[in-house]
Protein backbone atom coordinates (compact mmCIF):
# COMPACT_ATOMS: atom_id res chain seq x y z
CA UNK A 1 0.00 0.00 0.00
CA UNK A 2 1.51 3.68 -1.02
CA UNK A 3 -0.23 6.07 1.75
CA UNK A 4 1.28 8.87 -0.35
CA UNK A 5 -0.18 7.57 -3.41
CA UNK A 6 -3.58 7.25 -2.33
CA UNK A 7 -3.67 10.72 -0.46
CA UNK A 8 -2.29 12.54 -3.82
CA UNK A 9 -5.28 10.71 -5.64
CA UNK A 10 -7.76 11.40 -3.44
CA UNK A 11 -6.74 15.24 -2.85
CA UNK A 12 -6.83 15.27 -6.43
CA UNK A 13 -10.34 13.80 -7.00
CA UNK A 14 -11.64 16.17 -3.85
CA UNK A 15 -10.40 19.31 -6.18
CA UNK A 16 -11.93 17.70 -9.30
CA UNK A 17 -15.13 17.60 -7.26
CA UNK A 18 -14.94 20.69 -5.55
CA UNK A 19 -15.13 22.10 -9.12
CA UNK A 20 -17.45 20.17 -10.77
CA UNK A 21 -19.93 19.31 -8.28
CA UNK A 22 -21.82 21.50 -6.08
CA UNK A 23 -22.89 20.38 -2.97
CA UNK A 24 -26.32 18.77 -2.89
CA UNK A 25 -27.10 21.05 0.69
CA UNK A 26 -25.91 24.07 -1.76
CA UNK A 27 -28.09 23.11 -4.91
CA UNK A 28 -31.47 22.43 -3.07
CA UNK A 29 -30.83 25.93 -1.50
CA UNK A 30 -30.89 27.45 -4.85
CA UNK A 31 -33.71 25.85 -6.07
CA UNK A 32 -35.64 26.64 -3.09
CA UNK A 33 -35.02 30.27 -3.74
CA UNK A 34 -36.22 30.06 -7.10
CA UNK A 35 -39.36 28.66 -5.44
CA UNK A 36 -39.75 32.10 -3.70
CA UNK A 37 -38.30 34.40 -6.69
CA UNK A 38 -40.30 36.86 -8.71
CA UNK A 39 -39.80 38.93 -11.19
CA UNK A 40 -38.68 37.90 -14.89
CA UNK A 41 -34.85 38.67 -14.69
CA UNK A 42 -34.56 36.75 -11.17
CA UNK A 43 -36.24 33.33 -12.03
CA UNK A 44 -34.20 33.94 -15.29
CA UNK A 45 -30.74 34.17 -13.63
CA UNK A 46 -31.30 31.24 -11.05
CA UNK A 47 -32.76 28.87 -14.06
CA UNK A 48 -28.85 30.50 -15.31
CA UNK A 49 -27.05 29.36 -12.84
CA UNK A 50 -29.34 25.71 -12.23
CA UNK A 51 -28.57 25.05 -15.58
CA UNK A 52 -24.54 25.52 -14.93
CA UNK A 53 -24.54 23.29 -12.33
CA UNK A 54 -26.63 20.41 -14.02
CA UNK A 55 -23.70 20.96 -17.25
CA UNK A 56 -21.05 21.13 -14.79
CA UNK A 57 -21.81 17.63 -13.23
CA UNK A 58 -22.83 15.77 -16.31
CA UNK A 59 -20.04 16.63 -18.27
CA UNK A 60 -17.64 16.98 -15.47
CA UNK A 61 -16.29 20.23 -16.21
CA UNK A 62 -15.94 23.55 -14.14
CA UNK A 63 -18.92 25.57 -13.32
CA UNK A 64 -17.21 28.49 -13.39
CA UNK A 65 -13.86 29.66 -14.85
CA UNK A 66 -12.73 30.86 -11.68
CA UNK A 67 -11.20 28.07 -9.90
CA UNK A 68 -9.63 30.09 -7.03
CA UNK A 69 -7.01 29.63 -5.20
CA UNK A 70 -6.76 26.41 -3.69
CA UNK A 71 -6.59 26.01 0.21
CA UNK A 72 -7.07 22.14 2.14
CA UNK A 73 -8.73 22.12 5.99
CA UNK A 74 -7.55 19.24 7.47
CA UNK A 75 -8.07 17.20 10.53
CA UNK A 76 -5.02 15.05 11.06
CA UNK A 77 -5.74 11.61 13.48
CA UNK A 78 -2.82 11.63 16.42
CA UNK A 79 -2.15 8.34 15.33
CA UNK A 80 -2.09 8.67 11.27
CA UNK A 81 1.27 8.00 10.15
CA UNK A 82 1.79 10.54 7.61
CA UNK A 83 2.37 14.39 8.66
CA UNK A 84 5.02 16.53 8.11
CA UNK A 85 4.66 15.40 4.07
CA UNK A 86 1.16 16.26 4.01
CA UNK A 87 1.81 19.64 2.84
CA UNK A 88 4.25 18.21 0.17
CA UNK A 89 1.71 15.53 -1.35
CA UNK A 90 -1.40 17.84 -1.49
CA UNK A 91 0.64 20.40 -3.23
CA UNK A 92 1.76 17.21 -6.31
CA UNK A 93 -1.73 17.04 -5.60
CA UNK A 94 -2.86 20.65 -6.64
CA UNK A 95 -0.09 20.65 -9.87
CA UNK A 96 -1.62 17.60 -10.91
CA UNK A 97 -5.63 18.71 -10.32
CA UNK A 98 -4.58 21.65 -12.57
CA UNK A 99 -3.42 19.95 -15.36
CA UNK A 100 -6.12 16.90 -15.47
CA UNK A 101 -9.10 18.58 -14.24
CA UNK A 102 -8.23 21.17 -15.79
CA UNK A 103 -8.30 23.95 -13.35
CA UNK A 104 -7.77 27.67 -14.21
CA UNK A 105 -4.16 29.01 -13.18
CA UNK A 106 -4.09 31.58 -11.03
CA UNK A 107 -1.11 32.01 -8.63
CA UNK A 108 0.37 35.18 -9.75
CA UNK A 109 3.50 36.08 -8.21
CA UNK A 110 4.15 40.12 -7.84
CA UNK A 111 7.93 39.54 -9.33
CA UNK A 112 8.39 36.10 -11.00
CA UNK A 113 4.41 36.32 -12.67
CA UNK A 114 2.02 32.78 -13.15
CA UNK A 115 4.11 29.69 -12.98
CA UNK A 116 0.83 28.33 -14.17
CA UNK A 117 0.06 24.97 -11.56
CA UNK A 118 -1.85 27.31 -9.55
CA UNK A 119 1.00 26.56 -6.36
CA UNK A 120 2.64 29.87 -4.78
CA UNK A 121 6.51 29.49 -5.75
CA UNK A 122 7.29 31.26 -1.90
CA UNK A 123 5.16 28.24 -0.30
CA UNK A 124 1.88 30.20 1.00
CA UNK A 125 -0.34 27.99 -1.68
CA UNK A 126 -2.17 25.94 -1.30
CA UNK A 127 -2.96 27.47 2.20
CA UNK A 128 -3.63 25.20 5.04
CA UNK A 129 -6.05 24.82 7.71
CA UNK A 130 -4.69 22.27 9.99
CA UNK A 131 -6.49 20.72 13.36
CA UNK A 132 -5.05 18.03 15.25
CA UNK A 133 -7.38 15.27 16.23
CA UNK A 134 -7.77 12.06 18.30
CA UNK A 135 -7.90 8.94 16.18
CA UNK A 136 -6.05 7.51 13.06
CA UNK A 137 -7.85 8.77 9.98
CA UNK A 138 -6.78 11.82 8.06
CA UNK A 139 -9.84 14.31 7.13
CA UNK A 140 -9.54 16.40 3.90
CA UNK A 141 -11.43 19.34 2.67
CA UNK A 142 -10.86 20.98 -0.45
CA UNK A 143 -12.18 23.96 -2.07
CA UNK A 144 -11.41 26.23 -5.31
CA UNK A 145 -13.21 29.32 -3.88
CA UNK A 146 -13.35 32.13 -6.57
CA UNK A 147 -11.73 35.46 -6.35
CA UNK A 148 -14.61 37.65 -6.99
CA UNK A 149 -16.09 36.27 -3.73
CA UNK A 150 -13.13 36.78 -1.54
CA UNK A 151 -12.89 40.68 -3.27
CA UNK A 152 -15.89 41.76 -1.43
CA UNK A 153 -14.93 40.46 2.14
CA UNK A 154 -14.26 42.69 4.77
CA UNK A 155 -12.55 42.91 7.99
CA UNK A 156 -14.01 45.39 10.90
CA UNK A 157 -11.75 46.60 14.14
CA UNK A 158 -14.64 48.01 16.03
CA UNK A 159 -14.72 49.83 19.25
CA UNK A 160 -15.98 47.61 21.73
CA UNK A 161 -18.68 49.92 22.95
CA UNK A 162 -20.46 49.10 19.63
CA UNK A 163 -21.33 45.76 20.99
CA UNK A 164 -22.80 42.73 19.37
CA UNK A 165 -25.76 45.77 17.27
CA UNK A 166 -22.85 47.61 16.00
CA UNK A 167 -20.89 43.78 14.37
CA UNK A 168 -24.51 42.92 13.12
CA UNK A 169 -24.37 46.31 11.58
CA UNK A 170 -21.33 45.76 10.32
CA UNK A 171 -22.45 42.45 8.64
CA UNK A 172 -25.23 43.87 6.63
CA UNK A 173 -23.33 46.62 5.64
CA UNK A 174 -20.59 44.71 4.58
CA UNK A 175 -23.16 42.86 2.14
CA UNK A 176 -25.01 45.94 0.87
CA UNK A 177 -21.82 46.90 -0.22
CA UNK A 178 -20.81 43.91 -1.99
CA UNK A 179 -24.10 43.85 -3.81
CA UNK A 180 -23.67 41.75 -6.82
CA UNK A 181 -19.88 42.04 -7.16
CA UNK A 182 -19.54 38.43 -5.82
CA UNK A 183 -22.21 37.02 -7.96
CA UNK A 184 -24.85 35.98 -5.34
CA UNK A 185 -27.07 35.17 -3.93
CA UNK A 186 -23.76 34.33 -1.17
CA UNK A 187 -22.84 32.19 1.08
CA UNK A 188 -22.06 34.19 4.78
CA UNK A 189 -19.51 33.47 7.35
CA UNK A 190 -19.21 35.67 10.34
CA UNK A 191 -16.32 35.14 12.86
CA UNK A 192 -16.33 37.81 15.90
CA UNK A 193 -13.68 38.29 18.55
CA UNK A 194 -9.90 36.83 18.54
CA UNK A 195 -7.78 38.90 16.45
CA UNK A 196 -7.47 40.45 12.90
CA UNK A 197 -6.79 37.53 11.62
CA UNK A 198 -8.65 34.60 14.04
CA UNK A 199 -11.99 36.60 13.08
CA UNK A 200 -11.35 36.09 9.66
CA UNK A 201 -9.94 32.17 9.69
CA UNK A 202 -13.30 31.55 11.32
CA UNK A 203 -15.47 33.61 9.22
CA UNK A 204 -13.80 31.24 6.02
CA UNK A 205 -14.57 27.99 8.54
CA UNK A 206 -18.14 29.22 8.93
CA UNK A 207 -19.22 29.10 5.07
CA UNK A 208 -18.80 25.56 5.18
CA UNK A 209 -20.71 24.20 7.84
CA UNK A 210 -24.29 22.76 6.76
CA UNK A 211 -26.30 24.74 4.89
CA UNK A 212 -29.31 25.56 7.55
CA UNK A 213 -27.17 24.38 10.68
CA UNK A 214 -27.86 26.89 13.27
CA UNK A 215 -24.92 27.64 15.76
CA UNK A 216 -25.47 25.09 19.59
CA UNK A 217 -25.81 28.39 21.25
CA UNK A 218 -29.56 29.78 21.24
CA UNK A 219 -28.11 33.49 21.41
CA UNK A 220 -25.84 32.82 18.29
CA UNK A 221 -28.14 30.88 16.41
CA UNK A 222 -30.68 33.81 16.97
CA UNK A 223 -28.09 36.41 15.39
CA UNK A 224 -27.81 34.15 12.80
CA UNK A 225 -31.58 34.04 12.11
CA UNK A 226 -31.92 37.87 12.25
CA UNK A 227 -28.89 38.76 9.71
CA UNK A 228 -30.27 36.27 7.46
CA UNK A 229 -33.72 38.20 7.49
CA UNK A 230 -32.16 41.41 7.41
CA UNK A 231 -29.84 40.60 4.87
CA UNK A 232 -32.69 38.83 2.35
CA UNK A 233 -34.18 42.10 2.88
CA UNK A 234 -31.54 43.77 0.95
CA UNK A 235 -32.63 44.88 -3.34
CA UNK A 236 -29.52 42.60 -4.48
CA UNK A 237 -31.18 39.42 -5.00
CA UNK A 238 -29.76 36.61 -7.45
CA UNK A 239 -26.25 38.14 -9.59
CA UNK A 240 -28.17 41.59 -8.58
CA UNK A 241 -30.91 41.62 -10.47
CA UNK A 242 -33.18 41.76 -7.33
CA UNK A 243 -36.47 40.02 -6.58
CA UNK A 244 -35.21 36.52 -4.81
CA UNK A 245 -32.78 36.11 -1.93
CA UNK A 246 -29.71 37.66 -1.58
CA UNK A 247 -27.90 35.51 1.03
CA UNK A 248 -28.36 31.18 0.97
CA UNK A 249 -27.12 30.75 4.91
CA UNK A 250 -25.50 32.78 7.68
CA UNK A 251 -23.51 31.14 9.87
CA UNK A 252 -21.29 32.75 13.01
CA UNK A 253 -18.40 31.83 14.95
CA UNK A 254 -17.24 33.28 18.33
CA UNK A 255 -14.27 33.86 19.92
CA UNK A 256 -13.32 35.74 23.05
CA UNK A 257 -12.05 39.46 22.21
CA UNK A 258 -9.26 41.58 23.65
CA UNK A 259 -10.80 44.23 26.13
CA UNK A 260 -9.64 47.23 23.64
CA UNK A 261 -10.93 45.91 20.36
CA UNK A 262 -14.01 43.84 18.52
CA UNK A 263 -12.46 42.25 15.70
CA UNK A 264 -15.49 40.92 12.75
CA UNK A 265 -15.16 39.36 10.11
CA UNK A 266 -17.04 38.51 6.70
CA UNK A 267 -16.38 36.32 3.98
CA UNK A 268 -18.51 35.26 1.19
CA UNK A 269 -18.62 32.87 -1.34
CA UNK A 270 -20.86 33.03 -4.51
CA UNK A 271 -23.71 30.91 -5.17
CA UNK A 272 -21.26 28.48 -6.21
CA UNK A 273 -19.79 27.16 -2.41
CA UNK A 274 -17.20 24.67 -3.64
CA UNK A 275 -15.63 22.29 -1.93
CA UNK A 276 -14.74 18.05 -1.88
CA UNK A 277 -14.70 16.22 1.30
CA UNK A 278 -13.13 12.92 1.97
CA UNK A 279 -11.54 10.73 5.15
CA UNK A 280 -8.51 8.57 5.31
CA UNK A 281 -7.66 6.22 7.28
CA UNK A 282 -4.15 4.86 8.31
CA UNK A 283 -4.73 1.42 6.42
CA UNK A 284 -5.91 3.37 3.11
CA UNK A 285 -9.72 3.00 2.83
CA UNK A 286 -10.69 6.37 1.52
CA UNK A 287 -14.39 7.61 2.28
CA UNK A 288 -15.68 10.60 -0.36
CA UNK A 289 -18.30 11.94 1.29
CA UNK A 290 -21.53 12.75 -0.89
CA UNK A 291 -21.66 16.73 -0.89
């Protein structure tokens, strides 16, 4: 058995998934807000994009050109025998995904331009997330999140005195503003408290969760409800053509602050949340979970 083998396959098969294959939680989402959408232009655009991702899994081809840049969250087993060269295989893994899939290039370096396999030539990408876990399996998500998406996240330092109204605030705002610059209707994570960047890291965790998965805490999970109210509220609708939903789920992480500061965070993804999910386990058996 080659461990290394069969995670560089896998990983690869995750990013062909991730985009070519939207999740199923994501897809019944959209045509639920179809359901609900009136108006000409907004059943039009959803029927659009419905369409894309019927093509996209038939013929096994990207849904969109924008393939992202590519970033693995992984939960590593104490007692899975490969680590250090994790990092190592799932970036063979990314060349390769680029080439076979194929995916769109787009690592840019400022000085030395695209070397065109979509992997940062200073190390940075693919970017990982990386928990350590009890057990012996290896846990691999990967996702080829667009850049017009991650152009219209933001990143608050509030005053504290603002409290939790002024980071709900905050939230809306920070989707009024993107409007339909990241081709919605979007995907929300909200991480509040840590640092600069800990509000943000969880804010990218919290797209992913389940799509309707309120947070264990009835206070949270209430936030959640009221930004996803306030935010379908918002004229932006479907690519911003208005009349159907502009947001698919909020979901919010906490963290405890610093007494000076109130750190928020907000990223989006498109309608098109990407990502492939699979589990390892020290012996080889590979699990691809149905997303």
């Amino acid at each position: 058995m080659d461990l290394e083998k069969i995670i560089e396959d896998t990983a690869v098969e995750l990013l062909r998934i991730s985009a070519t294959r939207l999740p199923v939680d994501v897809v019944k989402s959209l045509q639920k807000i179809k359901e609900r959408a009136y108006g000409e232009s907004a059943i039009l655009q959803l029927d659009n994009i419905i369409t894309d991702i019927e093509l996209a899994r038939q013929e096994s081809k990207p849904m969109c050109q924008d393939t992202g840049i590519i970033a693995f969250k992984l939960e590593v087993g104490d007692d899975f025998p490969i680590k250090s060269k994790l990092k190592e295989i799932l970036v063979n893994a990314t060349r390769r995904a680029t080439k076979e899939i194929p995916l769109r290039p787009n690592t840019v370096d400022f000085f030395e331009g695209n070397p065109k396999d979509n992997v940062d030539i200073r190390g940075h990408i693919p970017y990982f997330y990386i928990d350590l876990v009890p057990g012996d399996k290896l846990k691999i998500l990967a996702t080829t999140k667009g850049g017009g998406s991650s152009n219209v996240a933001k990143l608050g330092m509030l005053k504290p005195g603002v409290g939790l109204e002024g980071a709900m605030k905050f939230v809306i705002d920070a989707i009024a503003e993107a409007g339909p610059q990241g081709c919605p209707p979007y995907r929300v994570g909200v991480g509040i408290g840590g640092g600069e960047d800990i509000c943000m890291t969880l804010a990218k965790k919290a797209i992913f969760k389940p799509i309707g998965q309120r947070h264990p805490d009835p206070r949270v999970a209430k936030l959640e409800e009221a930004l996803i109210e306030a935010a379908n509220r918002l004229p932006i609708g479907a690519m911003g053509v208005s009349g159907s939903d502009t947001v698919i789920d909020v979901n919010i992480e906490l963290a405890s602050r610093h007494p000076a500061s109130l750190p928020v965070g907000v990223v989006m993804s498109c309608w098109a949340l990407r990502y492939g999910l699979a589990e390892i386990d020290k012996n080889g058996h590979v699990e691809i979970f149905e997303t």
